[in-house]
PDB file of N, CA and C in Angstrom:
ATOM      1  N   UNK A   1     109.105 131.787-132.855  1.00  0.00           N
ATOM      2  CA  UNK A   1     108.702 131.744-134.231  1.00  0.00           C
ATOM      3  C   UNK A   1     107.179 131.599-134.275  1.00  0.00           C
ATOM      4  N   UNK A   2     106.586 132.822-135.246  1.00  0.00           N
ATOM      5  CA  UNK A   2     105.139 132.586-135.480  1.00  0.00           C
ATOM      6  C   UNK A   2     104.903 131.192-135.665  1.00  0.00           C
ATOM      7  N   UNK A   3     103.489 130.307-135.804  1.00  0.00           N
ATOM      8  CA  UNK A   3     103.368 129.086-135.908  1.00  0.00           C
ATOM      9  C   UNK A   3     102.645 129.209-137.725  1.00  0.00           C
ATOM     10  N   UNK A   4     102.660 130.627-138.392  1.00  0.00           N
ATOM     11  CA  UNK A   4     101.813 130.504-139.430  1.00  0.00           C
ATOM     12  C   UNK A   4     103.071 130.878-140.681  1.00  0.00           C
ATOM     13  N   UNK A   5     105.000 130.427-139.576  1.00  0.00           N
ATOM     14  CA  UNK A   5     105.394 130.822-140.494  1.00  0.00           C
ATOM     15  C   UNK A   5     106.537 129.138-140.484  1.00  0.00           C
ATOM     16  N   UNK A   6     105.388 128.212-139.641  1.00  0.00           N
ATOM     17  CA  UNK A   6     106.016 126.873-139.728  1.00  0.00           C
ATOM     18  C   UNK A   6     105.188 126.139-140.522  1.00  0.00           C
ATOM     19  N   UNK A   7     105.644 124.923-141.170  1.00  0.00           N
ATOM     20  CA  UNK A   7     105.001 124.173-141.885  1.00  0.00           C
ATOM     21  C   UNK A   7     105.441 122.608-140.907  1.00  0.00           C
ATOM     22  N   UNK A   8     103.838 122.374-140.068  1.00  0.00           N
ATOM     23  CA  UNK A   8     104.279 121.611-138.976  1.00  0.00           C
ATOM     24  C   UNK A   8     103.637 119.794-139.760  1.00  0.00           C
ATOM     25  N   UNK A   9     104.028 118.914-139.799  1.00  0.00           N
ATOM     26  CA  UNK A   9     103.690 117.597-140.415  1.00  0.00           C
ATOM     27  C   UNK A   9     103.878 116.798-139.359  1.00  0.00           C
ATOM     28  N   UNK A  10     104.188 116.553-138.275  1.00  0.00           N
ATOM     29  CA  UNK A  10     104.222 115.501-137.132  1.00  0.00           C
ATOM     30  C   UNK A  10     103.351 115.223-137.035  1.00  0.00           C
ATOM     31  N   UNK A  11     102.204 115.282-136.572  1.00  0.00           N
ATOM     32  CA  UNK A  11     100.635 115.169-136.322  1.00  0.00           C
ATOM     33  C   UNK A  11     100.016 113.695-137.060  1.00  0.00           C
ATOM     34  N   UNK A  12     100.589 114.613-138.612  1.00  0.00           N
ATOM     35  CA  UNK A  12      99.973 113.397-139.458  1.00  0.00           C
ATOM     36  C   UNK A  12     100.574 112.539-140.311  1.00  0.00           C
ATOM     37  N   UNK A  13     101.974 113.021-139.921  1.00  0.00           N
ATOM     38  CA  UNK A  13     103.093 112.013-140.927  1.00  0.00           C
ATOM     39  C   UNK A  13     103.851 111.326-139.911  1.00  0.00           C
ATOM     40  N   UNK A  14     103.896 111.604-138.554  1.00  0.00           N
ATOM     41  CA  UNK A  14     104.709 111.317-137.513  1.00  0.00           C
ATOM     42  C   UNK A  14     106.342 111.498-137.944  1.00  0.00           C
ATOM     43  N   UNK A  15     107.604 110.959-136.944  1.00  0.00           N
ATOM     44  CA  UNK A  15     108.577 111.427-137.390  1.00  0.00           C
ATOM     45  C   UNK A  15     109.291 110.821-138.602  1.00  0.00           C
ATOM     46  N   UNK A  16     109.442 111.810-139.452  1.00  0.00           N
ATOM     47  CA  UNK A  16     109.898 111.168-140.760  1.00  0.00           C
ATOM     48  C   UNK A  16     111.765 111.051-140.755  1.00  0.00           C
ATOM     49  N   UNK A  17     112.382 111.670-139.786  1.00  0.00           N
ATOM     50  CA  UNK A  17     113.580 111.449-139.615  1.00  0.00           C
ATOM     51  C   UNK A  17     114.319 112.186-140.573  1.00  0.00           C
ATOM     52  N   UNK A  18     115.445 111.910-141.408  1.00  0.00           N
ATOM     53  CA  UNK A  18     115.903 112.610-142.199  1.00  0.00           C
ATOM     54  C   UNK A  18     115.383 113.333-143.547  1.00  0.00           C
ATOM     55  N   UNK A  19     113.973 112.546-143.444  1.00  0.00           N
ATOM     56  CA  UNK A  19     113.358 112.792-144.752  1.00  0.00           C
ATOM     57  C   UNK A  19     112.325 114.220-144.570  1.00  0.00           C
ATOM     58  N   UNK A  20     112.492 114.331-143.001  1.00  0.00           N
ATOM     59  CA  UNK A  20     111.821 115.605-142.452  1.00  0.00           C
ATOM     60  C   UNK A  20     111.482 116.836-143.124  1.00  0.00           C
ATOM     61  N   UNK A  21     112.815 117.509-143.168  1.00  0.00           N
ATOM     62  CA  UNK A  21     113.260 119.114-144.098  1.00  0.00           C
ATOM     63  C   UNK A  21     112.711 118.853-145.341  1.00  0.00           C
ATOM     64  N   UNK A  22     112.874 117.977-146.459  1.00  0.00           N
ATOM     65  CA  UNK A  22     112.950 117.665-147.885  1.00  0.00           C
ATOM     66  C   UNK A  22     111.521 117.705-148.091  1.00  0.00           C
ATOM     67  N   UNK A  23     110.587 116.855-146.961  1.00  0.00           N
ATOM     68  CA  UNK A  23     109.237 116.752-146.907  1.00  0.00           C
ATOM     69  C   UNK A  23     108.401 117.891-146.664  1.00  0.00           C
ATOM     70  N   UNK A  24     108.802 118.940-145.131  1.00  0.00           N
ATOM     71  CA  UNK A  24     108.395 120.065-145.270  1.00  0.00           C
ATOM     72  C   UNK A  24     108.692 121.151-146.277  1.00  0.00           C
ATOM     73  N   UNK A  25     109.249 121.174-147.212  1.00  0.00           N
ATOM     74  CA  UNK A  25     109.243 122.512-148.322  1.00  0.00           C
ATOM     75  C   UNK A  25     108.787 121.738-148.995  1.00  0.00           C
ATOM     76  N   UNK A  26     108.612 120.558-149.538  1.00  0.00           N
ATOM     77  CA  UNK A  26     107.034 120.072-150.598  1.00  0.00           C
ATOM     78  C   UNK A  26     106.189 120.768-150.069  1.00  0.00           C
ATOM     79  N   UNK A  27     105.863 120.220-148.842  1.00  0.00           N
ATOM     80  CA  UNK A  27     104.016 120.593-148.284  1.00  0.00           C
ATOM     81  C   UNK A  27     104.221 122.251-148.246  1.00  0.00           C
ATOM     82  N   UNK A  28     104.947 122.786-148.294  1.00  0.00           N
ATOM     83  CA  UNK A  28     105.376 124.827-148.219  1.00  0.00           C
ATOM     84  C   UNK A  28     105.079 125.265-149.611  1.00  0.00           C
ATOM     85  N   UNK A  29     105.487 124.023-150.088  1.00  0.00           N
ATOM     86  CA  UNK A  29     105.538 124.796-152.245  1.00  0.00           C
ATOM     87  C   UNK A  29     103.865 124.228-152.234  1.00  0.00           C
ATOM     88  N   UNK A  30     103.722 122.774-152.000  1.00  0.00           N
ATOM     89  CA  UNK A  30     102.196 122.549-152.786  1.00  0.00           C
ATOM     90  C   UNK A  30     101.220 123.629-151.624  1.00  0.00           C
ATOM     91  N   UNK A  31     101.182 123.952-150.314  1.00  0.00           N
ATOM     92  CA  UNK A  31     100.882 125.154-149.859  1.00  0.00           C
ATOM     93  C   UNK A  31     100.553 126.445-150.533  1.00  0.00           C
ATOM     94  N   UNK A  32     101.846 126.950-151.050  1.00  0.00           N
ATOM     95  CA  UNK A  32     101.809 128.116-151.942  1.00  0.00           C
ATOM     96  C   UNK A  32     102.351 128.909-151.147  1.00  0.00           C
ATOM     97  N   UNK A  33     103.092 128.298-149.857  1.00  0.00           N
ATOM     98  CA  UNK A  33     103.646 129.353-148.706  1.00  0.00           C
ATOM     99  C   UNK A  33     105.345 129.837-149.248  1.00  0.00           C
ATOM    100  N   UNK A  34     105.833 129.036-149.999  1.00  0.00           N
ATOM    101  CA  UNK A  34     107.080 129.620-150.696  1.00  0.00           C
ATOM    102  C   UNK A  34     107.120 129.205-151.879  1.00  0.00           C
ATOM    103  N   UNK A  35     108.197 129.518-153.180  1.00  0.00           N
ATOM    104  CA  UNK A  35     108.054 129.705-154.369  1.00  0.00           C
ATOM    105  C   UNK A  35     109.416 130.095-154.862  1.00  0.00           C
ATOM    106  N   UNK A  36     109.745 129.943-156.333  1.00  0.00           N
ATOM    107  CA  UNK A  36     111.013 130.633-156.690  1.00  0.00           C
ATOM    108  C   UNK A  36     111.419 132.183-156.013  1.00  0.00           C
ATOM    109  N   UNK A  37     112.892 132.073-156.181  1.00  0.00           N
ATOM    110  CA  UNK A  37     112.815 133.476-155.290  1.00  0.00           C
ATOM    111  C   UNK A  37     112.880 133.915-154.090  1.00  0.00           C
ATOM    112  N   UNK A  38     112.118 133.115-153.488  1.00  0.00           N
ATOM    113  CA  UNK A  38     112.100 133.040-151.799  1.00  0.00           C
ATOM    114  C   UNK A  38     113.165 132.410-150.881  1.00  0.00           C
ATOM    115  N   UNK A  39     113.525 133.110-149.704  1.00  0.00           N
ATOM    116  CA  UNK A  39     114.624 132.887-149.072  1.00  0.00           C
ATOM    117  C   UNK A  39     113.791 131.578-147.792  1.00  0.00           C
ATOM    118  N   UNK A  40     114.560 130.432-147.640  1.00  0.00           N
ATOM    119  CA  UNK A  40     113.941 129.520-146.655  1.00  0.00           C
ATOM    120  C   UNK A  40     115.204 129.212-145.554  1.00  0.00           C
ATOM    121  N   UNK A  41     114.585 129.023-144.667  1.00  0.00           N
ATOM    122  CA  UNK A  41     115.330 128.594-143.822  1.00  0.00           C
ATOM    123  C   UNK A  41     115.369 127.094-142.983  1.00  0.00           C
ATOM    124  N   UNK A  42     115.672 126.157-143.216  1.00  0.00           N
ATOM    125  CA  UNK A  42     115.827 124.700-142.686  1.00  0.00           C
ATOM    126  C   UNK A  42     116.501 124.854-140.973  1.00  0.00           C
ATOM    127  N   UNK A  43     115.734 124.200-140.737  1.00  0.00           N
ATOM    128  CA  UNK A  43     116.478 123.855-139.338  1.00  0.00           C
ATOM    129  C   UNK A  43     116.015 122.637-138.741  1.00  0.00           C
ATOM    130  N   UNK A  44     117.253 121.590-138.277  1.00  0.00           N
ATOM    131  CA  UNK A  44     117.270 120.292-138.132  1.00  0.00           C
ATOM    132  C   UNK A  44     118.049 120.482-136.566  1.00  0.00           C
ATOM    133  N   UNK A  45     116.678 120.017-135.863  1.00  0.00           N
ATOM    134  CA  UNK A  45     117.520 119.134-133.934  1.00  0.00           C
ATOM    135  C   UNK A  45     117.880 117.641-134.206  1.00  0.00           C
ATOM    136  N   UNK A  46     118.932 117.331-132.859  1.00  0.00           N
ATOM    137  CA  UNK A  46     119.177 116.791-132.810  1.00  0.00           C
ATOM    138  C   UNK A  46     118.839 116.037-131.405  1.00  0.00           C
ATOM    139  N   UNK A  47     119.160 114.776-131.318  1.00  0.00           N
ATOM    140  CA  UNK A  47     119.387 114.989-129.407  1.00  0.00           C
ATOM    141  C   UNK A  47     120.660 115.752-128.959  1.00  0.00           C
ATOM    142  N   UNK A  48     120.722 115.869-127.753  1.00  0.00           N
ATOM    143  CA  UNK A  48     122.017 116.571-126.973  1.00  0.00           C
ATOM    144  C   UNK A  48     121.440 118.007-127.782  1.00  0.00           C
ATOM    145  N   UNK A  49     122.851 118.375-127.974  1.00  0.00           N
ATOM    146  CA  UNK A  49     122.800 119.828-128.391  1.00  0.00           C
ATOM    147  C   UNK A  49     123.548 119.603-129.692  1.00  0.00           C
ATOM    148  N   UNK A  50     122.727 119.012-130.977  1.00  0.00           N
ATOM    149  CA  UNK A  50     123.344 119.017-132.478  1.00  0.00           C
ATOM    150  C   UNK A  50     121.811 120.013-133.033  1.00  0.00           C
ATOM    151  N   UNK A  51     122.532 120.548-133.682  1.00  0.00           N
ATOM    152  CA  UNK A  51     121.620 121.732-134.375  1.00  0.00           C
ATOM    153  C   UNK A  51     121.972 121.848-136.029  1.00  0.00           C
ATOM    154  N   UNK A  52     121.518 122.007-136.937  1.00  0.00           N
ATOM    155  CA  UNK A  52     122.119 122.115-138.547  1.00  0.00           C
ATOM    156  C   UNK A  52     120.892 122.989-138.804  1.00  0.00           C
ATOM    157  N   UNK A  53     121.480 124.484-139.263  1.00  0.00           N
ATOM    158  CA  UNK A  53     120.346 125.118-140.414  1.00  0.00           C
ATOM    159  C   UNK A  53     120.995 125.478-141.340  1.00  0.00           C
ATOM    160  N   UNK A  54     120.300 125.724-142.282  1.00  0.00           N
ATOM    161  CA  UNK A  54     120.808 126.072-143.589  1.00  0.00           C
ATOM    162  C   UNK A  54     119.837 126.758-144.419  1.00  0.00           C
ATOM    163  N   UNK A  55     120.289 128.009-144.767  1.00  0.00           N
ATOM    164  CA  UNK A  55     119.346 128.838-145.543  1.00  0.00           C
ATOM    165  C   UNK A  55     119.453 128.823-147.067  1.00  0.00           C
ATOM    166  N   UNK A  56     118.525 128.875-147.723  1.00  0.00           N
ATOM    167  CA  UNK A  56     118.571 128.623-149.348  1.00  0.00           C
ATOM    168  C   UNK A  56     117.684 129.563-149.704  1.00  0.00           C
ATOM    169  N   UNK A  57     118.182 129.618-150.980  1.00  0.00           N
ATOM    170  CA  UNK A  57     116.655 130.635-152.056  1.00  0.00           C
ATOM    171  C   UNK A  57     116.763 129.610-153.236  1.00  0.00           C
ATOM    172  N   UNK A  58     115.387 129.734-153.286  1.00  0.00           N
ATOM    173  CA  UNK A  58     114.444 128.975-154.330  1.00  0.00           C
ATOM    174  C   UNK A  58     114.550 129.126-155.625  1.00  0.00           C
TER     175      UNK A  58
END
């Protein structure tokens, strides 16, 4: 995955845990990188091998 098509917040929010996903599409909308209309895609690791994505439109 391009890195200009992630919206990366660890750095400066460190790990926010479940509040992760909910937090990155704020910083994507106040961005201006997505918007009504637009198809997104969430994706949540886990340890081991737990994986959850889920795609939505806006």
């Amino acid at each position: 995955m391009p890195t200009d098509r992630l919206v990366i917040t660890l750095p400066e929010h460190g790990n926010l845990a479940s509040a992760s996903l909910p937090f990155q599409l704020v910083k994507a909308r106040e961005l201006g990188r997505c918007g009504p209309g637009d198809l997104v895609a969430l994706v949540g690791l886990a340890g081991g091998v737990s994986l959850g994505i889920v795609v939505i439109r806006l």
